[in-house]
N, C-alpha and C. Protein backbone atom coordinates (compact mmCIF):
# COMPACT_ATOMS: atom_id res chain seq x y z
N UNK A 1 120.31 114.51 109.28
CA UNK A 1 119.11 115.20 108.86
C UNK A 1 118.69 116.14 109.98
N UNK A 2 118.35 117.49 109.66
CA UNK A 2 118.46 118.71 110.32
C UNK A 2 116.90 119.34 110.53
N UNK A 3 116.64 119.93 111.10
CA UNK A 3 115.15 120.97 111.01
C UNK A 3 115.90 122.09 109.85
N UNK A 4 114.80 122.33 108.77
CA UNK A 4 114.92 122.87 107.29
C UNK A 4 115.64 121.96 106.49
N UNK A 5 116.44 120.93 106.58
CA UNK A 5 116.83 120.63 105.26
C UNK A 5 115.58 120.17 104.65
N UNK A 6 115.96 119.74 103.44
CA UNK A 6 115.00 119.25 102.67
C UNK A 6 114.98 117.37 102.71
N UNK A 7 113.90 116.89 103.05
CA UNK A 7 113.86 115.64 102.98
C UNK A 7 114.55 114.93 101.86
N UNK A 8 115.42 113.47 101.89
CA UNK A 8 115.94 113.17 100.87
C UNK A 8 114.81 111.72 100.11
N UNK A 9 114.58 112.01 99.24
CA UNK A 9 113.28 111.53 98.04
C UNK A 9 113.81 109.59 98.21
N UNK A 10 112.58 109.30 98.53
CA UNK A 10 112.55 107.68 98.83
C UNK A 10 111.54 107.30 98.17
N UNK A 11 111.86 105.54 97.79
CA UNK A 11 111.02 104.96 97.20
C UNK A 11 111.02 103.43 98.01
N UNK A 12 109.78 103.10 98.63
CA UNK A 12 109.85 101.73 99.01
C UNK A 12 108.82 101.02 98.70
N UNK A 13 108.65 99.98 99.46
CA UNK A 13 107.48 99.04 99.26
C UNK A 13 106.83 99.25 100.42
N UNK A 14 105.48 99.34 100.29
CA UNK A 14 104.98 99.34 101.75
C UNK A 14 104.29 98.29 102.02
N UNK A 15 103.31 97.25 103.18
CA UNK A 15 103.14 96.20 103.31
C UNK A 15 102.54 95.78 102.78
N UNK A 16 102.15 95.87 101.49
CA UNK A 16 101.33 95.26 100.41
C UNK A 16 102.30 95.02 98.83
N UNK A 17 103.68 95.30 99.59
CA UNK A 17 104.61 95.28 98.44
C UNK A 17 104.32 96.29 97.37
N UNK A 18 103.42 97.58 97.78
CA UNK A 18 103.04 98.44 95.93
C UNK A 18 104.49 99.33 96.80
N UNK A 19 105.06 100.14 95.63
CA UNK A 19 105.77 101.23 95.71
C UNK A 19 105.51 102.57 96.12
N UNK A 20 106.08 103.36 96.90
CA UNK A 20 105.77 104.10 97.51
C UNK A 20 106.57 105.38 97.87
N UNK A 21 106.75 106.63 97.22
CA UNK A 21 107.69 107.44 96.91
C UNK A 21 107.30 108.67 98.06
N UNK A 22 108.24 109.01 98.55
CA UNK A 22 108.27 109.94 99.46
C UNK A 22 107.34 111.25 99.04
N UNK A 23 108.31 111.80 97.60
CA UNK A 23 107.97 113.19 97.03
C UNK A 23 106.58 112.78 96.77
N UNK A 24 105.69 111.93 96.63
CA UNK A 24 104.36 111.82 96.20
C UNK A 24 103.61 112.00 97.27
N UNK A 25 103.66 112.85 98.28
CA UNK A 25 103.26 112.93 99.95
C UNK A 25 103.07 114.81 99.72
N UNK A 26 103.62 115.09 98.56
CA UNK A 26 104.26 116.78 98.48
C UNK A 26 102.58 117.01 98.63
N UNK A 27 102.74 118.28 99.16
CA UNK A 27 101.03 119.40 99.47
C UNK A 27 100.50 118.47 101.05
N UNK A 28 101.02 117.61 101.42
CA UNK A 28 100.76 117.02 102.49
C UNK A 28 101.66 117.38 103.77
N UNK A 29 101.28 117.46 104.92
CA UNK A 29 102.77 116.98 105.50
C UNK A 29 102.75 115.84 106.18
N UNK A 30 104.31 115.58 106.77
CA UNK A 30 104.54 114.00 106.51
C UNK A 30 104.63 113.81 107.96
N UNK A 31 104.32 112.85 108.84
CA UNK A 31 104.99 112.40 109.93
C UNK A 31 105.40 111.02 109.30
N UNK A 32 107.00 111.09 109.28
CA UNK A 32 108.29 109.87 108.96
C UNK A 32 108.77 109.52 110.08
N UNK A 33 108.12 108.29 110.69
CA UNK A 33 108.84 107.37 112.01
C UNK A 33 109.28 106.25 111.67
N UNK A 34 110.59 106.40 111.52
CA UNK A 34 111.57 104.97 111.58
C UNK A 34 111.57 104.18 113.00
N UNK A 35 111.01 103.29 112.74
CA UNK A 35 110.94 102.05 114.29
C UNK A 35 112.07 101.02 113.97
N UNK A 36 112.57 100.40 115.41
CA UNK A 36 113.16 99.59 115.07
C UNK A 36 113.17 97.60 114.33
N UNK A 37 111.81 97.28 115.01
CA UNK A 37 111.21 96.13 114.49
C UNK A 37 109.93 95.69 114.65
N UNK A 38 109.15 95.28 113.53
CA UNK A 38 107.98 95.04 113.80
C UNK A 38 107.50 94.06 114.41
N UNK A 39 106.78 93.89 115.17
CA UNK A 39 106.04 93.83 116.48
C UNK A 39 106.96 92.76 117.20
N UNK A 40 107.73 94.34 117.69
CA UNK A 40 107.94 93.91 119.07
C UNK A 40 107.14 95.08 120.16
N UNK A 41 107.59 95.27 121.78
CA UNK A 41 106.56 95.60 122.07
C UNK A 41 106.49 97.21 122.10
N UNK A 42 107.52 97.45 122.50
CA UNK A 42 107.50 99.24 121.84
C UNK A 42 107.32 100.05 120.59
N UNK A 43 107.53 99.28 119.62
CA UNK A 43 106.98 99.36 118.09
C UNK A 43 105.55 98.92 118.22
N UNK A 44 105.15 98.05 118.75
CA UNK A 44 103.55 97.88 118.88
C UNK A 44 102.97 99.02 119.30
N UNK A 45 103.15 99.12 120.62
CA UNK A 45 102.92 100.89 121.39
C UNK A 45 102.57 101.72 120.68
N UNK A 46 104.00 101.68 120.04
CA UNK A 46 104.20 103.35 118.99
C UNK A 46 102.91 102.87 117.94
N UNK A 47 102.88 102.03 117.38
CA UNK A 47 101.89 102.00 115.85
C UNK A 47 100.70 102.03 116.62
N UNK A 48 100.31 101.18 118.13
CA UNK A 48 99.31 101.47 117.54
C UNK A 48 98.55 102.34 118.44
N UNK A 49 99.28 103.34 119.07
CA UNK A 49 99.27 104.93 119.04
C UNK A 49 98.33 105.99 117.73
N UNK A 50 99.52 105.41 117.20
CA UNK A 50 99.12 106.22 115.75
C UNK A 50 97.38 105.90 115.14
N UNK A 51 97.53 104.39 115.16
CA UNK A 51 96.24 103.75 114.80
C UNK A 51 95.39 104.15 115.74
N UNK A 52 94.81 104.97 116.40
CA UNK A 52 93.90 105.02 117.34
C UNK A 52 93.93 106.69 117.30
N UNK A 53 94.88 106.92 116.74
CA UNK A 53 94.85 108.74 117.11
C UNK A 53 94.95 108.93 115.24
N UNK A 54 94.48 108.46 114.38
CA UNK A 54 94.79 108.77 113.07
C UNK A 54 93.64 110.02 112.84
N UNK A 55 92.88 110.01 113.03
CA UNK A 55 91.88 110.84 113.16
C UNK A 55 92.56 112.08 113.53
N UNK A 56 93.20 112.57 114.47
CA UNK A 56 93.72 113.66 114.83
C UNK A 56 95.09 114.14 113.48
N UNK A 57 95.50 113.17 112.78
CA UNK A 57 96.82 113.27 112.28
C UNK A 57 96.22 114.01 110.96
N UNK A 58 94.51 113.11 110.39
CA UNK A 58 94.42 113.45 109.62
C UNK A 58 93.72 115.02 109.74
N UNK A 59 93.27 115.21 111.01
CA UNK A 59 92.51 116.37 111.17
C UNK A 59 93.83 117.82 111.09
N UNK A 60 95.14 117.25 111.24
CA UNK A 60 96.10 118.23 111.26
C UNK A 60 96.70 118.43 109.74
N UNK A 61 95.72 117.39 109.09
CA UNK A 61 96.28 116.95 107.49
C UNK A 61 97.67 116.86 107.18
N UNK A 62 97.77 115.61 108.04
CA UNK A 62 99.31 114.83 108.35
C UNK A 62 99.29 113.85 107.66
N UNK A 63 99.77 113.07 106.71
CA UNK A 63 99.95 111.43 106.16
C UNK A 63 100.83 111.02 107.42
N UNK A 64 100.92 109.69 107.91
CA UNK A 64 102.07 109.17 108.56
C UNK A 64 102.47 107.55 107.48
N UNK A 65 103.88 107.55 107.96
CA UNK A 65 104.81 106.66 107.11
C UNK A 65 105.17 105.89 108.30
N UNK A 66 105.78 104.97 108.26
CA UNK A 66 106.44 104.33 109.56
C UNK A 66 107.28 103.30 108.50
N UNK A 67 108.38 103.57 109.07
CA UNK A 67 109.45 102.74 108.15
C UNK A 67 110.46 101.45 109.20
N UNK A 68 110.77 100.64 108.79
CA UNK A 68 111.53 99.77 109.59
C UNK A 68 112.14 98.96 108.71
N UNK A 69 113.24 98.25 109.22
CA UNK A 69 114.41 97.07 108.37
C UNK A 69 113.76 96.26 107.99
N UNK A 70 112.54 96.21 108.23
CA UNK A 70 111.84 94.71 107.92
C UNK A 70 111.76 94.06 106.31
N UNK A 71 111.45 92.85 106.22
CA UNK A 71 111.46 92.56 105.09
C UNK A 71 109.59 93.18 104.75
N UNK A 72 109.08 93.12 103.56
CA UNK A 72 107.53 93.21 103.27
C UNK A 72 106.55 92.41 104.10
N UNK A 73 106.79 91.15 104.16
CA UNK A 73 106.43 89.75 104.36
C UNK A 73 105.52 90.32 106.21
N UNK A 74 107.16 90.65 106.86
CA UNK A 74 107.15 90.37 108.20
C UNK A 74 106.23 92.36 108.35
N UNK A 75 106.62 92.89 107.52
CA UNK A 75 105.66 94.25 108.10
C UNK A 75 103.66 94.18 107.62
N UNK A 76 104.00 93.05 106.82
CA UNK A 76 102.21 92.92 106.39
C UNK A 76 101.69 92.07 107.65
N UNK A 77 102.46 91.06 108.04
CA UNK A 77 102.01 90.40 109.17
C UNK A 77 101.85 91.54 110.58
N UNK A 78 102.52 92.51 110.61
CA UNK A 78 102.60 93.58 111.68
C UNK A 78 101.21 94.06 111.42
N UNK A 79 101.00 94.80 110.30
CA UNK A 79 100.22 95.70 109.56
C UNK A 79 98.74 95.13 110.14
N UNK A 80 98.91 93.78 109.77
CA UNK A 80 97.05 93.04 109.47
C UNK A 80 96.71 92.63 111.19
N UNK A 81 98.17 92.31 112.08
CA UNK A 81 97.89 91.60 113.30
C UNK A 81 97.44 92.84 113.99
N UNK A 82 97.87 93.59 113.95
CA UNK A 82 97.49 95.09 115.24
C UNK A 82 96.27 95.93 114.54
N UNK A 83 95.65 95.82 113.27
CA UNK A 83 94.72 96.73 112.35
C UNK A 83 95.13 97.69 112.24
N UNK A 84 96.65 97.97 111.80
CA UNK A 84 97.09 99.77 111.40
C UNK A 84 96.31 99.87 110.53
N UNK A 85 95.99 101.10 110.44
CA UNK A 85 95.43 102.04 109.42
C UNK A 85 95.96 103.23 108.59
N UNK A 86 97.54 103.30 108.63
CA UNK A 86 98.15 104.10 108.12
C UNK A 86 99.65 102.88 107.17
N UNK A 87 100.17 103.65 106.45
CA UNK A 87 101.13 102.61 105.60
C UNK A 87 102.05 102.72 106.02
N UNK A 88 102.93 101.42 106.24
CA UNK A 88 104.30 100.89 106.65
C UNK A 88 105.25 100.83 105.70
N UNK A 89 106.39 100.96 105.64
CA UNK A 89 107.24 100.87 104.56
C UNK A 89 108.90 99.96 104.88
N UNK A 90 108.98 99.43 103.92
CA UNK A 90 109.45 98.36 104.68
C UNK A 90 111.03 98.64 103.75
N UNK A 91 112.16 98.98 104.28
CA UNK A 91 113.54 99.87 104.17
C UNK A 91 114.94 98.17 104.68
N UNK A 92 114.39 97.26 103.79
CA UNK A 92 115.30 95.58 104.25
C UNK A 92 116.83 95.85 104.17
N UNK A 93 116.93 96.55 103.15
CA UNK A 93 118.86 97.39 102.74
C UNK A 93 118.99 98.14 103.87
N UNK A 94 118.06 99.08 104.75
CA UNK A 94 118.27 100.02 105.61
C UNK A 94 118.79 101.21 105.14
N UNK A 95 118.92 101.51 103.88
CA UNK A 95 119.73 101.89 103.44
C UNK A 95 118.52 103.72 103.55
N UNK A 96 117.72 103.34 103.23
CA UNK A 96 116.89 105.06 103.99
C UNK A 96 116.92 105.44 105.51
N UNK A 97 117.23 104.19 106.02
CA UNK A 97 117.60 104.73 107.14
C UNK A 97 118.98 105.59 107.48
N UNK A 98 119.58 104.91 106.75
CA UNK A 98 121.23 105.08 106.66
C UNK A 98 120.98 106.66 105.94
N UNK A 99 120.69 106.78 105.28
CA UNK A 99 120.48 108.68 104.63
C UNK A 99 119.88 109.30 105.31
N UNK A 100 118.83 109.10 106.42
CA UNK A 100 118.24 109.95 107.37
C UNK A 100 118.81 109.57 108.67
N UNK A 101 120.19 109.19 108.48
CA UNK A 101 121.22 108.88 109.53
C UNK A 101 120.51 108.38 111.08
N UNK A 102 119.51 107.77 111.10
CA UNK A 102 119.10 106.84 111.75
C UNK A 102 119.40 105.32 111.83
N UNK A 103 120.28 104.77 111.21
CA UNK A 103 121.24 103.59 111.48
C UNK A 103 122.26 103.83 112.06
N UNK A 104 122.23 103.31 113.51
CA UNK A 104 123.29 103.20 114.50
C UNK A 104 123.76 102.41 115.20
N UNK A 105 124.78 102.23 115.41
CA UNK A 105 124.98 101.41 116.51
C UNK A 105 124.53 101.40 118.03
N UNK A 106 124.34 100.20 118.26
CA UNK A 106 123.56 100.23 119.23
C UNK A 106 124.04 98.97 120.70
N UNK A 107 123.73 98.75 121.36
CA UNK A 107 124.18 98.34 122.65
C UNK A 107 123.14 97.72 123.48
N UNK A 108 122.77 96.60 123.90
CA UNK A 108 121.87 95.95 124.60
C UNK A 108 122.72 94.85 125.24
N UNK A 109 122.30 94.26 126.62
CA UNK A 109 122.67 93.27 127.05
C UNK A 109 124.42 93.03 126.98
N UNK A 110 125.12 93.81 126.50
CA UNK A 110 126.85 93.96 126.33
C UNK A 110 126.85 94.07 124.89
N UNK A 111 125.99 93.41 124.61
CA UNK A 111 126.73 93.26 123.28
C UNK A 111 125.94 94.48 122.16
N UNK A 112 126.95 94.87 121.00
CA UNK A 112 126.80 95.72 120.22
C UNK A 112 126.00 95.61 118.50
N UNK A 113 125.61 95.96 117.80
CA UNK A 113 124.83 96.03 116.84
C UNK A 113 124.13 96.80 116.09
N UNK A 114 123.96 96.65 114.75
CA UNK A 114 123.19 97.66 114.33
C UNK A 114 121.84 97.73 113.79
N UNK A 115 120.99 98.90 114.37
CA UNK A 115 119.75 98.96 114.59
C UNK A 115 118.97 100.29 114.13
N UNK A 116 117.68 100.91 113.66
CA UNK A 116 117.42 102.04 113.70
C UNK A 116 117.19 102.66 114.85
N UNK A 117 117.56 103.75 115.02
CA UNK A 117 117.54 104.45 116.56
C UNK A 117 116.06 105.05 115.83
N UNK A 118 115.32 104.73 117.19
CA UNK A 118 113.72 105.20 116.68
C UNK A 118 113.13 107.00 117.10
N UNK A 119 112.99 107.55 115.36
CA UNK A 119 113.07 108.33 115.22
C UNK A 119 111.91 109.11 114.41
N UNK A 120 111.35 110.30 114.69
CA UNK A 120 110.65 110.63 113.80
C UNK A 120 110.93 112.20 113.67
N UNK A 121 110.52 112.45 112.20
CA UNK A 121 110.84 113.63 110.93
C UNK A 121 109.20 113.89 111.13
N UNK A 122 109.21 115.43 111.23
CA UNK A 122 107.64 116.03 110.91
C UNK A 122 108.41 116.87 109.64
N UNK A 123 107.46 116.51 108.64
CA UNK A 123 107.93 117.60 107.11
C UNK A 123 106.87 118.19 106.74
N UNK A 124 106.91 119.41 106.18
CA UNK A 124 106.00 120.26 105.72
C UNK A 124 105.35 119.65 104.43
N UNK A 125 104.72 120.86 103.99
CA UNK A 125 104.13 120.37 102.95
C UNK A 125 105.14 120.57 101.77
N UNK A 126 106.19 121.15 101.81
CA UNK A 126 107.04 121.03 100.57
C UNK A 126 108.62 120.16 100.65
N UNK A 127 107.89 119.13 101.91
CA UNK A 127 109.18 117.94 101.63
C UNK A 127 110.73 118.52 103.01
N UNK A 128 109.81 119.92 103.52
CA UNK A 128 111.13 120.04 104.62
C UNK A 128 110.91 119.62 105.71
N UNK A 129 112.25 119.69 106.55
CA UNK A 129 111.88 118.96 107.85
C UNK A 129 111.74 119.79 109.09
N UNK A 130 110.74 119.71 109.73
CA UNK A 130 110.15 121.28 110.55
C UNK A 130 110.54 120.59 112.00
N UNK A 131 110.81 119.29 112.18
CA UNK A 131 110.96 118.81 113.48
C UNK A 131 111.37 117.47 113.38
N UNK A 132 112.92 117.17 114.45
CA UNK A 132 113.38 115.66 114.72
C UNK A 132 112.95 115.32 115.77
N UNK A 133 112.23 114.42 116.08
CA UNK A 133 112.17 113.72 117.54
C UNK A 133 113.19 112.58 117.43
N UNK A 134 113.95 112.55 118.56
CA UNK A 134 114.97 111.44 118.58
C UNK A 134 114.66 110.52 119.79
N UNK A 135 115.13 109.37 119.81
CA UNK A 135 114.70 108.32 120.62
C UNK A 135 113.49 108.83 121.56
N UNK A 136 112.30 109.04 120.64
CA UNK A 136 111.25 109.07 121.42
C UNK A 136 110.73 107.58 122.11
N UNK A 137 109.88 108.33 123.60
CA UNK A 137 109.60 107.00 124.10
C UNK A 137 108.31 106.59 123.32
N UNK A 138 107.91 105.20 122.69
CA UNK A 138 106.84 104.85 122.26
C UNK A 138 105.35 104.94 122.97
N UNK A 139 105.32 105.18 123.98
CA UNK A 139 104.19 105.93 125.14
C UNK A 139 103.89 107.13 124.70
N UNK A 140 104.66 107.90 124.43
CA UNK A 140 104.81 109.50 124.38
C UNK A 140 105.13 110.41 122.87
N UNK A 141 104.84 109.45 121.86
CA UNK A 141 105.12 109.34 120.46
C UNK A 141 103.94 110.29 119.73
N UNK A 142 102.85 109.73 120.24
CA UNK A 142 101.40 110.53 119.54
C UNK A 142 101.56 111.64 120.34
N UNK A 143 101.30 112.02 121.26
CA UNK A 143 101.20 113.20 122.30
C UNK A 143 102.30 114.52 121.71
N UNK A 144 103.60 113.81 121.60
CA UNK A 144 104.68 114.42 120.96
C UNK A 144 104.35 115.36 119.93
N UNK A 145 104.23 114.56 119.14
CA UNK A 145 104.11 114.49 117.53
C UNK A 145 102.84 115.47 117.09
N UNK A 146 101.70 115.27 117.68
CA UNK A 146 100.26 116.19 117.80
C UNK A 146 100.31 117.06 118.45
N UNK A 147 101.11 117.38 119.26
CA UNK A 147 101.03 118.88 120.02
C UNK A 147 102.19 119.80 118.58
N UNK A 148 103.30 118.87 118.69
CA UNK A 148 103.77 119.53 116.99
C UNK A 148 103.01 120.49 116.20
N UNK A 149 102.07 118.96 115.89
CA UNK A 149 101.32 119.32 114.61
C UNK A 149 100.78 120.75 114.96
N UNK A 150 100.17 120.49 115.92
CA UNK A 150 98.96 121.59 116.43
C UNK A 150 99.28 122.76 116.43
N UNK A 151 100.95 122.87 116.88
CA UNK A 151 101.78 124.35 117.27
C UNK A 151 102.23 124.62 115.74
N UNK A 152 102.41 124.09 114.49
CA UNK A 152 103.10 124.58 113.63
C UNK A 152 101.64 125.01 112.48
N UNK A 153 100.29 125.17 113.11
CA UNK A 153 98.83 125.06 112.44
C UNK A 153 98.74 126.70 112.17
């Protein structure tokens, strides 16, 4: 997934288990951050970044998504323990990750595995993708992402 292609159309559950379709975000734009697991401590960081700076996301009239392997169960327990205020979506097949080619292999401690490389998609308001951040650091995620917003205003 490239700057201009067109986002590819998803449907998940987000931590309340309702369904939740990408293209239904259209006239919005999107900040799409795939994390790797919920709450651990750099995924904590990153969310709750977001949760504290939502105000700015919405002032750039940004929705944010945050997607991870998780099952529903374990992203509502994320969701309610930290007070996000934006919706999680919970991708257990990985398989949206795997189309926004953010499932990779990965390497810790010797040993190898597969994981989402944590990533975020800024999309316009008609579903394209105006910016990849790739293995952003979870410190430096909001700062990133809002100076974005701000420069593409």
């Amino acid at each position: 997934m490239n700057e201009g292609d067109t986002a590819p159309d998803f449907e998940l559950p987000d931590q309340d288990g309702n369904p939740v379709r990408l293209s239904g975000q259209r006239g919005r734009k999107v900040v799409l951050y795939f994390y790797p697991r919920a709450d651990t401590p750099g995924c904590t960081t990153q969310a709750c970044g977001v949760r504290d700076h939502l105000p700015d996301y919405e002032q750039a009239d940004a929705v944010v998504l945050g997607v991870s392997p998780d099952p529903v169960a374990k992203v509502k327990r994320f969701h309610d323990k930290q007070g996000l205020n934006f919706t999680l979506l919970a991708d257990e097949d990985h398989a949206v990750a795997e189309r926004y080619g953010v499932w990779a292999e990965k390497s810790r401690y010797g040993k190898t595995y597969w994981g989402v490389e944590r990533t975020t998609f800024l999309l316009d308001e008609e579903g394209r993708v105006t910016q990849v951040l790739r293995n952003v650091n979870p410190d430096d995620h909001d700062r990133l992402v809002l100076d974005s917003l701000a420069a593409a205003a």
